[in-house]
C-alpha atoms as a PDB file:
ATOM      1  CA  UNK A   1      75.788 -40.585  60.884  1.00  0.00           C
ATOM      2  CA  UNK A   2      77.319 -43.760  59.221  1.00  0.00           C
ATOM      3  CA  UNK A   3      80.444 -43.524  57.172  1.00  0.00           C
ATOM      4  CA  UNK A   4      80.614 -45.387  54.274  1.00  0.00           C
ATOM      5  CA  UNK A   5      84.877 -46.320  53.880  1.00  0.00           C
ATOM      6  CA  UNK A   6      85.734 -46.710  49.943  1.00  0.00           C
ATOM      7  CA  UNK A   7      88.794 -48.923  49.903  1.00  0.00           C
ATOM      8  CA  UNK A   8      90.913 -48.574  46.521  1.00  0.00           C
ATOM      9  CA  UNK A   9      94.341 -49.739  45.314  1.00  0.00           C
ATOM     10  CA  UNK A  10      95.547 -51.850  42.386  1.00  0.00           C
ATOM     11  CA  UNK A  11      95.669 -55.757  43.061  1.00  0.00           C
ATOM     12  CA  UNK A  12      98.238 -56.621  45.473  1.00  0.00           C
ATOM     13  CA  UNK A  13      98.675 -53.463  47.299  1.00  0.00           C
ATOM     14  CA  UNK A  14      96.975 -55.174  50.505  1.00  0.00           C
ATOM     15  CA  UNK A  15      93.153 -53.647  50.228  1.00  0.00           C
ATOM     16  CA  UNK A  16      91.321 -56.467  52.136  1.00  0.00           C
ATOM     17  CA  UNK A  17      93.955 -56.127  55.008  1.00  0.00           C
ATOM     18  CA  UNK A  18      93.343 -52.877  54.851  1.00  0.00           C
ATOM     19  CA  UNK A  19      89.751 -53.425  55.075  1.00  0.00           C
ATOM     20  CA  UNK A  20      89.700 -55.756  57.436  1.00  0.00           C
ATOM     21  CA  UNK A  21      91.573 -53.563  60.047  1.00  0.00           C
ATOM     22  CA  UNK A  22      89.977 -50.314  59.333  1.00  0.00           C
ATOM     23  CA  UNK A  23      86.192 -52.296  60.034  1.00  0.00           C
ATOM     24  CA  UNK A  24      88.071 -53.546  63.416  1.00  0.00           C
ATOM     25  CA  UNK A  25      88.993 -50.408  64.579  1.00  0.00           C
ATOM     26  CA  UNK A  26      85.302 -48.557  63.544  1.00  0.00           C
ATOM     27  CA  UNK A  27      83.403 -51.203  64.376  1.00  0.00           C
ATOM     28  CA  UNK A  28      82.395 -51.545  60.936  1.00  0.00           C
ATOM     29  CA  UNK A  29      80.699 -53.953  58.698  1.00  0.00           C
ATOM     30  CA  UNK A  30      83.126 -55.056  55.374  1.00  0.00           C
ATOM     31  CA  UNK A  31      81.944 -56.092  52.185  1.00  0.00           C
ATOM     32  CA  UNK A  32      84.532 -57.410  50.002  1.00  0.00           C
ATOM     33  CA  UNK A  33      83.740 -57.520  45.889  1.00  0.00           C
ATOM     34  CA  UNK A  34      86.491 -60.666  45.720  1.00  0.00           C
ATOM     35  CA  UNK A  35      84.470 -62.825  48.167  1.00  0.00           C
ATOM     36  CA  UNK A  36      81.366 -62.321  46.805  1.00  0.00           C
ATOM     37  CA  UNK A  37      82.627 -62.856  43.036  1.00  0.00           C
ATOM     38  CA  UNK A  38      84.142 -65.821  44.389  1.00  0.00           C
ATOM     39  CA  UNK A  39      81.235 -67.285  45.909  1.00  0.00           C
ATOM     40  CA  UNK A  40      78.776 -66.191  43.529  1.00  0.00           C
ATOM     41  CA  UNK A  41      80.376 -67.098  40.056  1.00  0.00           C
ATOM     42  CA  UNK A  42      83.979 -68.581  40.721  1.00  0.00           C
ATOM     43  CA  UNK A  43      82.400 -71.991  40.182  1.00  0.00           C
ATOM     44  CA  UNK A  44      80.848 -70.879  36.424  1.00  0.00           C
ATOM     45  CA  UNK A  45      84.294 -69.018  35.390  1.00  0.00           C
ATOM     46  CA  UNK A  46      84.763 -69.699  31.721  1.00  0.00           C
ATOM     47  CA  UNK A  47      88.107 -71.639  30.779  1.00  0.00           C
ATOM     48  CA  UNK A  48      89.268 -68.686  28.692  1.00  0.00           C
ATOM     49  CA  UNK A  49      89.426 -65.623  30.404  1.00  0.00           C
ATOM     50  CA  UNK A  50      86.094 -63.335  29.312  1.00  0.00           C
ATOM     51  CA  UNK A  51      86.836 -59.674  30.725  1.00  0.00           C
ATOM     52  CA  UNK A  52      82.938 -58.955  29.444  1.00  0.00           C
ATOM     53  CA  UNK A  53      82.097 -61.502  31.183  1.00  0.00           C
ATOM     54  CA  UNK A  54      83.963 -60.734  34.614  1.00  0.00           C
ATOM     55  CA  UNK A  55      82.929 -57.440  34.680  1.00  0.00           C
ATOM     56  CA  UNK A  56      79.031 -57.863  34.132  1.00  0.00           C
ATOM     57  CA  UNK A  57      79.079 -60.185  37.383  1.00  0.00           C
ATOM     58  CA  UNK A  58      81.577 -57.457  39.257  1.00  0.00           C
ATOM     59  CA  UNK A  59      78.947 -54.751  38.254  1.00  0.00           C
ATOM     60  CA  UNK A  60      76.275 -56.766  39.755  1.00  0.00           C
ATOM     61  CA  UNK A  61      78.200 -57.891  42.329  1.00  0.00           C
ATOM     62  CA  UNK A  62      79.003 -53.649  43.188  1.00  0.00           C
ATOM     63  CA  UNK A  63      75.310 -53.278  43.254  1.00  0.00           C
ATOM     64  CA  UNK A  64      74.243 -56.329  45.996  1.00  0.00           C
ATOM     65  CA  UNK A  65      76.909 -54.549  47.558  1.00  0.00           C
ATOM     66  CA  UNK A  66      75.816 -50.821  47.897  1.00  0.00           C
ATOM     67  CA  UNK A  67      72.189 -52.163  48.328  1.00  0.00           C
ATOM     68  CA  UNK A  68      73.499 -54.365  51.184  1.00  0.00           C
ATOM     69  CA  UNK A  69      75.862 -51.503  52.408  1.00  0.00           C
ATOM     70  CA  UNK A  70      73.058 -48.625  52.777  1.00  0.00           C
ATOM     71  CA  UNK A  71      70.572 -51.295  54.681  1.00  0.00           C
ATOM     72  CA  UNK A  72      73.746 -51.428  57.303  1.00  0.00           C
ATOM     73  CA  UNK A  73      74.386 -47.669  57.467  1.00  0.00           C
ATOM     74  CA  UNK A  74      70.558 -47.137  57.891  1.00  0.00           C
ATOM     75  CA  UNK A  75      71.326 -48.787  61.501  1.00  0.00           C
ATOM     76  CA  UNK A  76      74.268 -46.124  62.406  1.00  0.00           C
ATOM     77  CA  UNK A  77      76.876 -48.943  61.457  1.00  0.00           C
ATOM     78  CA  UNK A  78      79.732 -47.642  59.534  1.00  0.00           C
ATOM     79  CA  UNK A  79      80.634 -49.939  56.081  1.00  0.00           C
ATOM     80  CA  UNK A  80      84.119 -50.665  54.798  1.00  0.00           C
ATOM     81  CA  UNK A  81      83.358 -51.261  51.120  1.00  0.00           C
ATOM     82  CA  UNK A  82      87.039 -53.159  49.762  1.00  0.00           C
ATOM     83  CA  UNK A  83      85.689 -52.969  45.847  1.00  0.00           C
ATOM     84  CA  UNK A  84      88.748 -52.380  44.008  1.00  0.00           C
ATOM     85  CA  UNK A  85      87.530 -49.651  42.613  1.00  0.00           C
ATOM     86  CA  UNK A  86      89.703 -49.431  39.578  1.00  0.00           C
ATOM     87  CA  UNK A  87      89.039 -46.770  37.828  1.00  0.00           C
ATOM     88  CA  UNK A  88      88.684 -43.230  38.450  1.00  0.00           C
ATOM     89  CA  UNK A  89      84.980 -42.475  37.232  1.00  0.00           C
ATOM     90  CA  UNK A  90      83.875 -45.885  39.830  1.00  0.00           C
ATOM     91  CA  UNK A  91      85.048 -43.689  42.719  1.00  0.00           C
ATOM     92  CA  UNK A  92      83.497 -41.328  41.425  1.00  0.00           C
ATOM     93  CA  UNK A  93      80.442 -43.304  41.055  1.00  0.00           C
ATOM     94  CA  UNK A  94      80.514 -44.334  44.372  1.00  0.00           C
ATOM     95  CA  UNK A  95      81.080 -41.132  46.009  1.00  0.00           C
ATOM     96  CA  UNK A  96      78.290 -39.866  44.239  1.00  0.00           C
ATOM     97  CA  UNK A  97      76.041 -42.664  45.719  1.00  0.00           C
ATOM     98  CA  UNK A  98      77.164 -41.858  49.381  1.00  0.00           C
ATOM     99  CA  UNK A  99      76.869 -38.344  48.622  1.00  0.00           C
ATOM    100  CA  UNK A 100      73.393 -38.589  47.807  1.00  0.00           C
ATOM    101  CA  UNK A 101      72.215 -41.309  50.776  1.00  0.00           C
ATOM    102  CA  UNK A 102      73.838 -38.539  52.909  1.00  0.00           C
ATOM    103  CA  UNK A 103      77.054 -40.525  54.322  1.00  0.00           C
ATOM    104  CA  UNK A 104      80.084 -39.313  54.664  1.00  0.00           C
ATOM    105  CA  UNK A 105      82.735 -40.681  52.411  1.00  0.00           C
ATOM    106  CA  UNK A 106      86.270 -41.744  53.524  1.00  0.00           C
ATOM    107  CA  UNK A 107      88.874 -42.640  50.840  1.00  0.00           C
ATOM    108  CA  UNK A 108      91.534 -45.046  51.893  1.00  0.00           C
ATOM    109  CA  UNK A 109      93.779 -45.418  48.892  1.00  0.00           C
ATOM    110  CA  UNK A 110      96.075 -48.488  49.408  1.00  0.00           C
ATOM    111  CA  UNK A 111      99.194 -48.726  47.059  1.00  0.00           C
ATOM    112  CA  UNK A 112     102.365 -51.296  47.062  1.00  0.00           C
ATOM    113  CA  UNK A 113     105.335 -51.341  44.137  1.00  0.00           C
ATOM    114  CA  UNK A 114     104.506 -53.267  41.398  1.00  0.00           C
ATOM    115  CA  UNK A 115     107.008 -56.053  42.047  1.00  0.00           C
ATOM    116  CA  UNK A 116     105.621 -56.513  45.482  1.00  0.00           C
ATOM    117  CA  UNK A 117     102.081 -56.508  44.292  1.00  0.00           C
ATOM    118  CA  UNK A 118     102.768 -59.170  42.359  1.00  0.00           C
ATOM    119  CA  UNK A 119     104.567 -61.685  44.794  1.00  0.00           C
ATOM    120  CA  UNK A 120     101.974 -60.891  46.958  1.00  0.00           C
ATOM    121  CA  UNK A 121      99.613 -62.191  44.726  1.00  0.00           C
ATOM    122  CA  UNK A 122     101.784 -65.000  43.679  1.00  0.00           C
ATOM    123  CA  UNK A 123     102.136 -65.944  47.347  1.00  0.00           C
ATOM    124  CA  UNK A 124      98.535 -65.312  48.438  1.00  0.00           C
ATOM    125  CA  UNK A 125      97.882 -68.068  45.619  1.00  0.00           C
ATOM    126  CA  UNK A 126     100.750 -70.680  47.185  1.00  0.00           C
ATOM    127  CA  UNK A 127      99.097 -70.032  50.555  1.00  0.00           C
ATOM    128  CA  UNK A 128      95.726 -69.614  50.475  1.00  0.00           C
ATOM    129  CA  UNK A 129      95.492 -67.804  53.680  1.00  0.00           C
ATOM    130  CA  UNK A 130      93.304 -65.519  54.802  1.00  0.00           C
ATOM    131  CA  UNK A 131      92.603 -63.034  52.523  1.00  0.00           C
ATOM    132  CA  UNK A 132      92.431 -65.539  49.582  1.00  0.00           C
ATOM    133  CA  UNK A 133      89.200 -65.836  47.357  1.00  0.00           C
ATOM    134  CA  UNK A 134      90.073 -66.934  44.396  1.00  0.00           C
ATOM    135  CA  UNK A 135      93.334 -67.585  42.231  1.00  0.00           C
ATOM    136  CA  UNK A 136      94.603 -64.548  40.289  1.00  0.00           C
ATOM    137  CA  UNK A 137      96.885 -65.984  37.121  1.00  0.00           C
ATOM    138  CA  UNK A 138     100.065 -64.089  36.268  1.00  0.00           C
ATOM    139  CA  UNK A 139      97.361 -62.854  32.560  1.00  0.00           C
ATOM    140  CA  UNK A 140      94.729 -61.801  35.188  1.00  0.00           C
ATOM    141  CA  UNK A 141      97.092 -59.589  37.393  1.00  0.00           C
ATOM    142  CA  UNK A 142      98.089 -57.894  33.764  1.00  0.00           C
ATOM    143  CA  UNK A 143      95.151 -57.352  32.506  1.00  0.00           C
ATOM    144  CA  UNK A 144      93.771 -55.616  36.210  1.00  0.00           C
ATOM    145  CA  UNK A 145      97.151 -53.913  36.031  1.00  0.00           C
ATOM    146  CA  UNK A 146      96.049 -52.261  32.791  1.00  0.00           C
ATOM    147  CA  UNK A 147      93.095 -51.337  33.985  1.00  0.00           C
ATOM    148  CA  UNK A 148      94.001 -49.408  37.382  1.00  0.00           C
ATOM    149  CA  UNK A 149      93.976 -45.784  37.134  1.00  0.00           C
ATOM    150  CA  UNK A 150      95.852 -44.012  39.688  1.00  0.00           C
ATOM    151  CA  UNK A 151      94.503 -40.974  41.956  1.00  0.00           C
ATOM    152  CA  UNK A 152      95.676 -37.788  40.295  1.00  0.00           C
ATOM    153  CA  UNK A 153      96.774 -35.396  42.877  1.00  0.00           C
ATOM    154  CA  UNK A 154      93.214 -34.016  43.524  1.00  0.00           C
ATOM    155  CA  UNK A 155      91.943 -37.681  44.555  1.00  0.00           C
ATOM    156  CA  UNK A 156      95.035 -38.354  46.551  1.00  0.00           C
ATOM    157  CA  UNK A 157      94.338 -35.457  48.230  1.00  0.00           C
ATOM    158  CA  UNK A 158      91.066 -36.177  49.641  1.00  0.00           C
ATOM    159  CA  UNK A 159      92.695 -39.964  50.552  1.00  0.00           C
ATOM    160  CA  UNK A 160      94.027 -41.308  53.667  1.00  0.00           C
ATOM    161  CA  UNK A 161      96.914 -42.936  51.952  1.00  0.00           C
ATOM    162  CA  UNK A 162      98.164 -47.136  53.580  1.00  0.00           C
END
């Protein structure tokens, strides 16, 4: 049976490495939300930032996603999904979706300080290495800030913690 890996941290914390490792090691398949937002919509981004507007393409974005991730765990492949997944009730969205296709569910919650989230993120945006998609402004890291909710100690519980 396939296991579908839910990736989850605030921005910063080092999710896509975290991804990206974890899909080496199980011979998984990643699908990462901030590549396919970038490639997808990064080029009609309004000026001022729209949160409505973000999140309408990141919920259709989470859907191509799952769609794209059960087709791969239909073939015994295991799936890294590296979504974000800010908010409690998403996990618990997503679990439910895994649940019901019958895949197990592994939680990797991946957390950082807040002052090294954020030079990571500043420096990620200097370098543009490999786990850049798109720049994330100082006002876009505070407004994703805002919106994390951390695992209470139930949802920690079922984590493998980076």
């Amino acid at each position: 049976m396939s296991t579908v890996h839910l990736v989850f941290g605030p921005q910063g914390a080092g999710k896509t490495t975290h991804a990206r490792a974890l899909a080496a090691r199980s011979g998984g398949v990643r699908c990462s939300i901030d590549e396919r937002m970038a490639e997808l919509f990064l080029p009609d981004l309004p000026a001022t930032m729209d949160l409505a507007w973000v999140m309408e393409r990141v919920r259709r974005c989470e859907q191509r996603i799952w769609s794209t991730a059960m087709d791969i765990a239909a073939t015994g492949v295991d799936v890294v999904l590296d979504l974000g997944l800010m908010q409690a009730q998403k996990r618990r969205d997503f679990a439910a979706l895994a649940k019901d296709a019958g895949l197990e569910t592994r939680w990797h919650f991946v957390d950082a300080p807040l002052a090294v989230r954020r030079e990571r993120v500043l420096s990620r945006n200097r370098e543009r290495g490999d786990t850049f998609a798109f720049e994330v402004t100082p006002a876009m890291f505070d407004v994703m800030e805002s919106r994390f909710e951390s695992p209470d100690d139930n949802e920690r519980a079922l984590c493998d913690v980076a």
